[in-house]
Protein backbone atom coordinates (compact mmCIF):
# COMPACT_ATOMS: atom_id res chain seq x y z
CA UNK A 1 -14.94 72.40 -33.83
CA UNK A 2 -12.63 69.94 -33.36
CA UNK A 3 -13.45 66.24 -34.78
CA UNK A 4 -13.72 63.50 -32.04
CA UNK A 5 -12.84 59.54 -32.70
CA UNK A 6 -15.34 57.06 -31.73
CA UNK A 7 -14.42 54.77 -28.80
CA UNK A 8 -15.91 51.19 -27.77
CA UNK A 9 -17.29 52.07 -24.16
CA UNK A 10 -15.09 50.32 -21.73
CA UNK A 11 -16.29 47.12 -20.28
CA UNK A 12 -16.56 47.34 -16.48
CA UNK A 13 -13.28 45.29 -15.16
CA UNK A 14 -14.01 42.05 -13.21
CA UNK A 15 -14.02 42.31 -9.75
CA UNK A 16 -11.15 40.08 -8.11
CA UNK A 17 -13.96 38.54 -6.07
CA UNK A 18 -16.51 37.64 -8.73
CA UNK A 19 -16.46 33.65 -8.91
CA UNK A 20 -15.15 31.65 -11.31
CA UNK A 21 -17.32 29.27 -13.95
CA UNK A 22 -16.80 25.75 -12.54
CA UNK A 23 -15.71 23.77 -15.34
CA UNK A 24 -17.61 20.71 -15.70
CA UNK A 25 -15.82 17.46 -15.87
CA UNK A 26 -16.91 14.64 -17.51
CA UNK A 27 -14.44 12.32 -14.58
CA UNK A 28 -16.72 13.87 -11.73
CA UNK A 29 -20.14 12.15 -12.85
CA UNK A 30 -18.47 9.04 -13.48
CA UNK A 31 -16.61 8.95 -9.98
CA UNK A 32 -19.97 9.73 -8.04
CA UNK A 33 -21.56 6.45 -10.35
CA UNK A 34 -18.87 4.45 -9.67
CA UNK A 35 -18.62 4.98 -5.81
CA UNK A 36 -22.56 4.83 -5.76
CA UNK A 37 -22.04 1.03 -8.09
CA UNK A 38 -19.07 0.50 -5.67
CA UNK A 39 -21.38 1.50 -2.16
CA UNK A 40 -24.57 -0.75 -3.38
CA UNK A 41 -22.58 -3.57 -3.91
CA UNK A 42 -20.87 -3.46 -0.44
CA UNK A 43 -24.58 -1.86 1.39
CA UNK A 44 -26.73 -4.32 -0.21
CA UNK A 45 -26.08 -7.64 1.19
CA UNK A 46 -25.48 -6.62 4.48
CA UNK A 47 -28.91 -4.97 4.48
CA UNK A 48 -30.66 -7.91 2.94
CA UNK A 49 -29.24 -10.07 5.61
CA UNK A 50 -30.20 -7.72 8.32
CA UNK A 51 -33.91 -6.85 7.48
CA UNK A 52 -34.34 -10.15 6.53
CA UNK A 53 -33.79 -11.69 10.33
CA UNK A 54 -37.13 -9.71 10.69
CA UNK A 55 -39.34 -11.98 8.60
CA UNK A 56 -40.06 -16.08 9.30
CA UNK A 57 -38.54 -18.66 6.94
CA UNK A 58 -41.67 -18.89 5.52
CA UNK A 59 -42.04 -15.82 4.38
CA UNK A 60 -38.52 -15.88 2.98
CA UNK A 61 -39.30 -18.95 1.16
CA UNK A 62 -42.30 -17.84 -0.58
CA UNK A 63 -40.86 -14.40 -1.46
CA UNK A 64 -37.18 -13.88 -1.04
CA UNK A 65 -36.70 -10.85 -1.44
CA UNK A 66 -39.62 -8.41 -0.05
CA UNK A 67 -40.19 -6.30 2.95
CA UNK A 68 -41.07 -7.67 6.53
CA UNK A 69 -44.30 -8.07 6.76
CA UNK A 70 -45.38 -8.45 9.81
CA UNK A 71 -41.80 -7.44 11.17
CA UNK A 72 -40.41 -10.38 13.62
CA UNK A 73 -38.44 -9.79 16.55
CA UNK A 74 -38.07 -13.19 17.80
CA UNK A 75 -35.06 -14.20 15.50
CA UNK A 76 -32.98 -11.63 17.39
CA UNK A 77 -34.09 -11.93 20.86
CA UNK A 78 -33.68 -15.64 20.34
CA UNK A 79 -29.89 -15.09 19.56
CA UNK A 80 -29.27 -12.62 22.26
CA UNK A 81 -30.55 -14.63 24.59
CA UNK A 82 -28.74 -17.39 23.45
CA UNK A 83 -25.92 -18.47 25.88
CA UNK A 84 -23.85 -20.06 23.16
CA UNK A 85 -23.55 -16.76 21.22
CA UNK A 86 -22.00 -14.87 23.77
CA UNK A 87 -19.83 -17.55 24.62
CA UNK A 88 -18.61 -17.07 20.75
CA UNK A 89 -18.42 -14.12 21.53
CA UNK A 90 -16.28 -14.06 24.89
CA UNK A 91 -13.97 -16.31 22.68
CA UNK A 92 -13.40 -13.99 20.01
CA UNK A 93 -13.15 -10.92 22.25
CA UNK A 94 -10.00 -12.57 24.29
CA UNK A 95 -8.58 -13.53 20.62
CA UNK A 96 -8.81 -10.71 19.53
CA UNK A 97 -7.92 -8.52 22.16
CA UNK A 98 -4.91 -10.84 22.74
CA UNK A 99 -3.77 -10.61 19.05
CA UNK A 100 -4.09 -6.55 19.31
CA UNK A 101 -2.02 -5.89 22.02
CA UNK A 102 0.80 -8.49 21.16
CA UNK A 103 0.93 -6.88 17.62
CA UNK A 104 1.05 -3.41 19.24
CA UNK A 105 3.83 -4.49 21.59
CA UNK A 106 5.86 -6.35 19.12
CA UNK A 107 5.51 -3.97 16.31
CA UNK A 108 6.06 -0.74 18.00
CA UNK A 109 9.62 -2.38 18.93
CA UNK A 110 9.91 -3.49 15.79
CA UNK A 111 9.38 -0.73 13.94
CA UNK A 112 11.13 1.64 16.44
CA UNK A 113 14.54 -0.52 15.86
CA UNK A 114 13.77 -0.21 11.70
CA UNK A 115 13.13 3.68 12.04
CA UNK A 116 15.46 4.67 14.25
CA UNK A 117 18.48 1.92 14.36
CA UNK A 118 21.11 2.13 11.91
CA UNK A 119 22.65 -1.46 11.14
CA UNK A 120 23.65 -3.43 8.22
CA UNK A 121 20.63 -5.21 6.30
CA UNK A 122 17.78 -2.67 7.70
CA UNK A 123 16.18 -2.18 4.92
CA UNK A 124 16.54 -6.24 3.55
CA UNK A 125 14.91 -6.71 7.17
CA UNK A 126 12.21 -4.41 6.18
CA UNK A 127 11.67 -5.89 2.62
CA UNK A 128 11.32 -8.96 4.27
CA UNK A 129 8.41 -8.00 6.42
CA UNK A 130 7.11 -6.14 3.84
CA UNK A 131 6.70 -9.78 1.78
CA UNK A 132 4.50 -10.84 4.65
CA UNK A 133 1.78 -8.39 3.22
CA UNK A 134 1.76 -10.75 0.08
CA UNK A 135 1.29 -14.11 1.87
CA UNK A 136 -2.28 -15.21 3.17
CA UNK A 137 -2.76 -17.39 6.23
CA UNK A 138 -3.59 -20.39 3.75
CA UNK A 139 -0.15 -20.58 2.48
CA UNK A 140 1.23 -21.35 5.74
CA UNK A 141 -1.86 -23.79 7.08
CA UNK A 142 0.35 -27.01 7.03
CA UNK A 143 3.48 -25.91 8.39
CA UNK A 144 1.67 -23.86 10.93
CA UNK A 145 -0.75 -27.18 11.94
CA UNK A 146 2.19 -28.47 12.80
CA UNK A 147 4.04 -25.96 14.92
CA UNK A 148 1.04 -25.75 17.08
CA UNK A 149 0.70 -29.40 17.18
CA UNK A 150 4.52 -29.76 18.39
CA UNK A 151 3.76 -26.91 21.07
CA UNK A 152 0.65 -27.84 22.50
CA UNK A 153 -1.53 -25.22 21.36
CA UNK A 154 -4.08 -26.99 19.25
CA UNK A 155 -7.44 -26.81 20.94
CA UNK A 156 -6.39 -23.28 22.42
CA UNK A 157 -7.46 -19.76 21.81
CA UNK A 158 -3.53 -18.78 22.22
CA UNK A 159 -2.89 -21.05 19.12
CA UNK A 160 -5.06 -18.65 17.39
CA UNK A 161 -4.18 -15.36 19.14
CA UNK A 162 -0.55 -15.71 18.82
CA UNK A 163 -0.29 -16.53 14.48
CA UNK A 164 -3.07 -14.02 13.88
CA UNK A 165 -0.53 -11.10 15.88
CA UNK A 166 2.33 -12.83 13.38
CA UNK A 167 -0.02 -12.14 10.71
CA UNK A 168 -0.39 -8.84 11.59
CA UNK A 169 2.95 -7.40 11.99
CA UNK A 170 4.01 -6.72 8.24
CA UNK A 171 1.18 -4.05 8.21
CA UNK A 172 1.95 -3.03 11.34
CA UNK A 173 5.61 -2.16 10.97
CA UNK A 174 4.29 -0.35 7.68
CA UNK A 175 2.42 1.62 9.45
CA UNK A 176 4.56 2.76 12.22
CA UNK A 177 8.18 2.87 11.09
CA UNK A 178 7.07 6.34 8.54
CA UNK A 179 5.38 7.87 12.03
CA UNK A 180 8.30 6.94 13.96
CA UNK A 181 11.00 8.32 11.64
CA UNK A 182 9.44 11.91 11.39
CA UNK A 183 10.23 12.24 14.72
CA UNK A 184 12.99 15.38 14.26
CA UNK A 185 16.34 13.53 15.82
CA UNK A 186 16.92 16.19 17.96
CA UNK A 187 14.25 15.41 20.71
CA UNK A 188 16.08 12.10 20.69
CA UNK A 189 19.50 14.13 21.58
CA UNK A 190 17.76 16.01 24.19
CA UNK A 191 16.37 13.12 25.55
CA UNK A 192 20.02 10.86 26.05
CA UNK A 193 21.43 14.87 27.49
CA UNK A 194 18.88 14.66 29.96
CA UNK A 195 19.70 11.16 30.64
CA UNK A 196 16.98 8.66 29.04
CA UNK A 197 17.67 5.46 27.27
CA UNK A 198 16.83 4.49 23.94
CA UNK A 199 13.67 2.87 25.32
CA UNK A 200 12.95 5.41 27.62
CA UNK A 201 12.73 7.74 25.02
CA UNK A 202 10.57 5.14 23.27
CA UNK A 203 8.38 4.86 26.09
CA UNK A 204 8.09 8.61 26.85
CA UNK A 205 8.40 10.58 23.68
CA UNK A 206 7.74 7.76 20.41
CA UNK A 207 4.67 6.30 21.59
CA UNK A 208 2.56 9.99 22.90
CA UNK A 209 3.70 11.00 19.65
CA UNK A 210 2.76 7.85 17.74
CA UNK A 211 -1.07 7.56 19.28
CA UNK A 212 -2.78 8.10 16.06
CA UNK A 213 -1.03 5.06 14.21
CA UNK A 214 -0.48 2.61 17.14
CA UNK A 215 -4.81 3.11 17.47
CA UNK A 216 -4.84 2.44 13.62
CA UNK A 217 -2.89 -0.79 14.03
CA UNK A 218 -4.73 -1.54 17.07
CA UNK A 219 -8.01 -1.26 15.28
CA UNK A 220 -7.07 -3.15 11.87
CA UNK A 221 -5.65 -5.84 14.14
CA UNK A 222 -8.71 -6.39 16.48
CA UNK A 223 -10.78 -6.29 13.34
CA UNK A 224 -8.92 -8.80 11.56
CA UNK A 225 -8.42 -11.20 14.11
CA UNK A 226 -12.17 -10.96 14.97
CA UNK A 227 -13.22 -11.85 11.37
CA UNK A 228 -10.46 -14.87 11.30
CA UNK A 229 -12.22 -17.70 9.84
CA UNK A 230 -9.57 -20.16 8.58
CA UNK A 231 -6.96 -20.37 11.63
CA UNK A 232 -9.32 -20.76 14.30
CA UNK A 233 -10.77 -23.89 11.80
CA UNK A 234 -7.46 -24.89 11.58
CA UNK A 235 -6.50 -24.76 15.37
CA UNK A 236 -9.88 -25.44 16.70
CA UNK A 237 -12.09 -28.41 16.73
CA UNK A 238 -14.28 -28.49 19.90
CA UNK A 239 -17.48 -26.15 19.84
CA UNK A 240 -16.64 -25.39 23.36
CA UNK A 241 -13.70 -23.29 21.99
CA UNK A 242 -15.41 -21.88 18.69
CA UNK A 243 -14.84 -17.97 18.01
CA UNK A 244 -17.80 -16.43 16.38
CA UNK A 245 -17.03 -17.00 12.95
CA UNK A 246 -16.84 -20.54 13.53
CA UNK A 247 -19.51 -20.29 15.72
CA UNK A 248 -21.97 -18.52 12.94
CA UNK A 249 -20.74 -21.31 10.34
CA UNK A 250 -21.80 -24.15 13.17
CA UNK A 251 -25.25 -22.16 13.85
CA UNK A 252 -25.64 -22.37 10.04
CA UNK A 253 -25.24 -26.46 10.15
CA UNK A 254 -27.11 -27.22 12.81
CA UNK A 255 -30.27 -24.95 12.24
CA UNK A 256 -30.19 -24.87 7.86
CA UNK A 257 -33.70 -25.11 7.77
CA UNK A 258 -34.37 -22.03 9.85
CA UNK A 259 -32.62 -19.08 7.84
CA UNK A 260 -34.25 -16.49 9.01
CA UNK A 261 -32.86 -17.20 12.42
CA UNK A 262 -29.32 -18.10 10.44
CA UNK A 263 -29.57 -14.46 9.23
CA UNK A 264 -30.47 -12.62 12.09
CA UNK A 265 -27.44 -14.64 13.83
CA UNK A 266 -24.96 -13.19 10.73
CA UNK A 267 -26.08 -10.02 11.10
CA UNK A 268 -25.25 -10.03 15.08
CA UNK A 269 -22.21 -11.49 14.51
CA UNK A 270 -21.23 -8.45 11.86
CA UNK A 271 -22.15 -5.49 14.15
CA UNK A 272 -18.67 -5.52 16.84
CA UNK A 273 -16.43 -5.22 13.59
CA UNK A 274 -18.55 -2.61 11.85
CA UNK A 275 -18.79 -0.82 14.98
CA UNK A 276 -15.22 -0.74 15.14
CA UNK A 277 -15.06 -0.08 11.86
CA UNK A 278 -17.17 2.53 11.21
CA UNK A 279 -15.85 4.44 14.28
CA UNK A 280 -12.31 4.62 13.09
CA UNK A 281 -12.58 4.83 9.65
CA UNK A 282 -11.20 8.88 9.42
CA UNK A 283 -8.23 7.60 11.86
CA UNK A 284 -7.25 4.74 9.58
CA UNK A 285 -7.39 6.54 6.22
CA UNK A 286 -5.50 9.67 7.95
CA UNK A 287 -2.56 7.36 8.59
CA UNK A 288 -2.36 5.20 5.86
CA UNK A 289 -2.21 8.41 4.24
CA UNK A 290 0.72 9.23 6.52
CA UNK A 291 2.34 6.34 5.84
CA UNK A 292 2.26 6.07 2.34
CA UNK A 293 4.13 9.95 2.96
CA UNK A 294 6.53 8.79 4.99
């Protein structure tokens, strides 16, 4: 009889499918902590302000912070119903929708002749925009008071519209030129065969293609011009002419002793921008993203 050797049994092999162990990470934990830190601290105020237009100034008075109790409506209606508000609001809507499409226009063309346009000092041209981005509004407040002043624009929502699209063009043209220049350059040659200028083919073929990052633009524009608090105080003086910010800031003066109806004015005057906001958000982070590619 012959002798036989001993043999381990064979483990059974892994199927290709079986899933693998997640590994645990001690970065995960403390991302999720720090965006919950990071969401509180943004989510907090603006919901203190808004449920807080739902209680009387005396009850904010005796306890600050606490839920509404009976809830109050008449802070709200009170502002809606107010004539003055919407006028702030008319005001800001033609500011900012004046500001959005002159940025568009200006730095689509802009950004088309930086993409697309070979010349000498392109890319200082660019750097120079690209400065803007590091300049606030404030910096410029004197020389600016004065170029209005010499035009005639003080005391005039144009004096506001047109430096806020100035403002906004060094984004703008950051945004676009990357989307502009992926654009393969040989729908450009097939475009001057067929017989279309350079701005036809800007018109026709740039722009369809562009749609995601012109609405970006459009939507960072309109939502910084509508939250412009320092050139309109700079520009404008009469209440008659006040855009919402300034018109929140003269609601708060005149009424200080009544803040629950100075918060449930704030917290109307924040709801357009987060709208927009909120709306768009995918759209803008999809191409920044883009950009920061190209």
């Amino acid at each position: 009889m012959a002798a036989t050797t001993w043999a381990p049994p064979a483990l059974p092999a892994r199927s290709a499918a079986a899933p693998k162990r997640r590994r645990w990470s001690l970065g995960t934990p403390f991302s999720y902590m720090t965006a919950f830190v990071v969401m509180g601290i943004t989510l907090v105020p603006i919901l203190y302000v808004v449920i807080s237009g739902f209680r009387t100034s005396a009850q904010i008075n005796t306890a600050p912070v606490a839920w509404p109790h009976p809830w109050v409506f008449t802070n709200y209606t009170s502002v809606l119903k107010s004539s003055a508000f919407w006028h702030y609001v008319g005001n800001s809507l033609f500011v900012a929708l004046t500001a959005t499409a002159l940025t568009v226009a200006t730095g689509s063309l802009a950004a088309f002749a930086l993409a697309r346009y070979s010349f000498k000092g392109r890319e200082a041209l660019f750097a120079v925009f690209m400065v803007g981005l590091l300049f606030p509004a404030g910096v410029a407040s004197l020389p600016l008071y004065l170029w209005l002043k010499n035009l005639g624009l003080l005391e005039n929502l144009m004096g506001v519209a047109l430096p806020e699209a100035a403002f906004s063009l060094p984004y703008t043209i950051f945004i676009l030129r990357p989307f502009l220049r992926a654009v393969p350059g040989e729908l450009e040659d097939a475009a001057v065969v067929d017989g279309a200028s350079r701005l036809r083919f800007f018109r026709s073929i740039l722009v369809p293609l562009s749609r995601p990052a012109l609405t970006t633009v459009a939507i960072l524009s309109f939502i910084t011009s509508w939250n412009a608090y320092l050139l309109p105080l700079l520009v404008l003086s009469n209440p008659i002419h006040y855009t919402l910010p300034l018109g929140t800031a003269s609601f708060q003066t005149t009424y200080s002793q009544d803040t629950a109806a100075i918060l449930a004015f704030a917290a109307l005057s924040m709801v357009p921008a987060l709208a927009f906001f909120v709306l768009a958000e995918r759209r803008i982070v999809g191409s920044l993203t883009g950009a920061l590619r190209g």
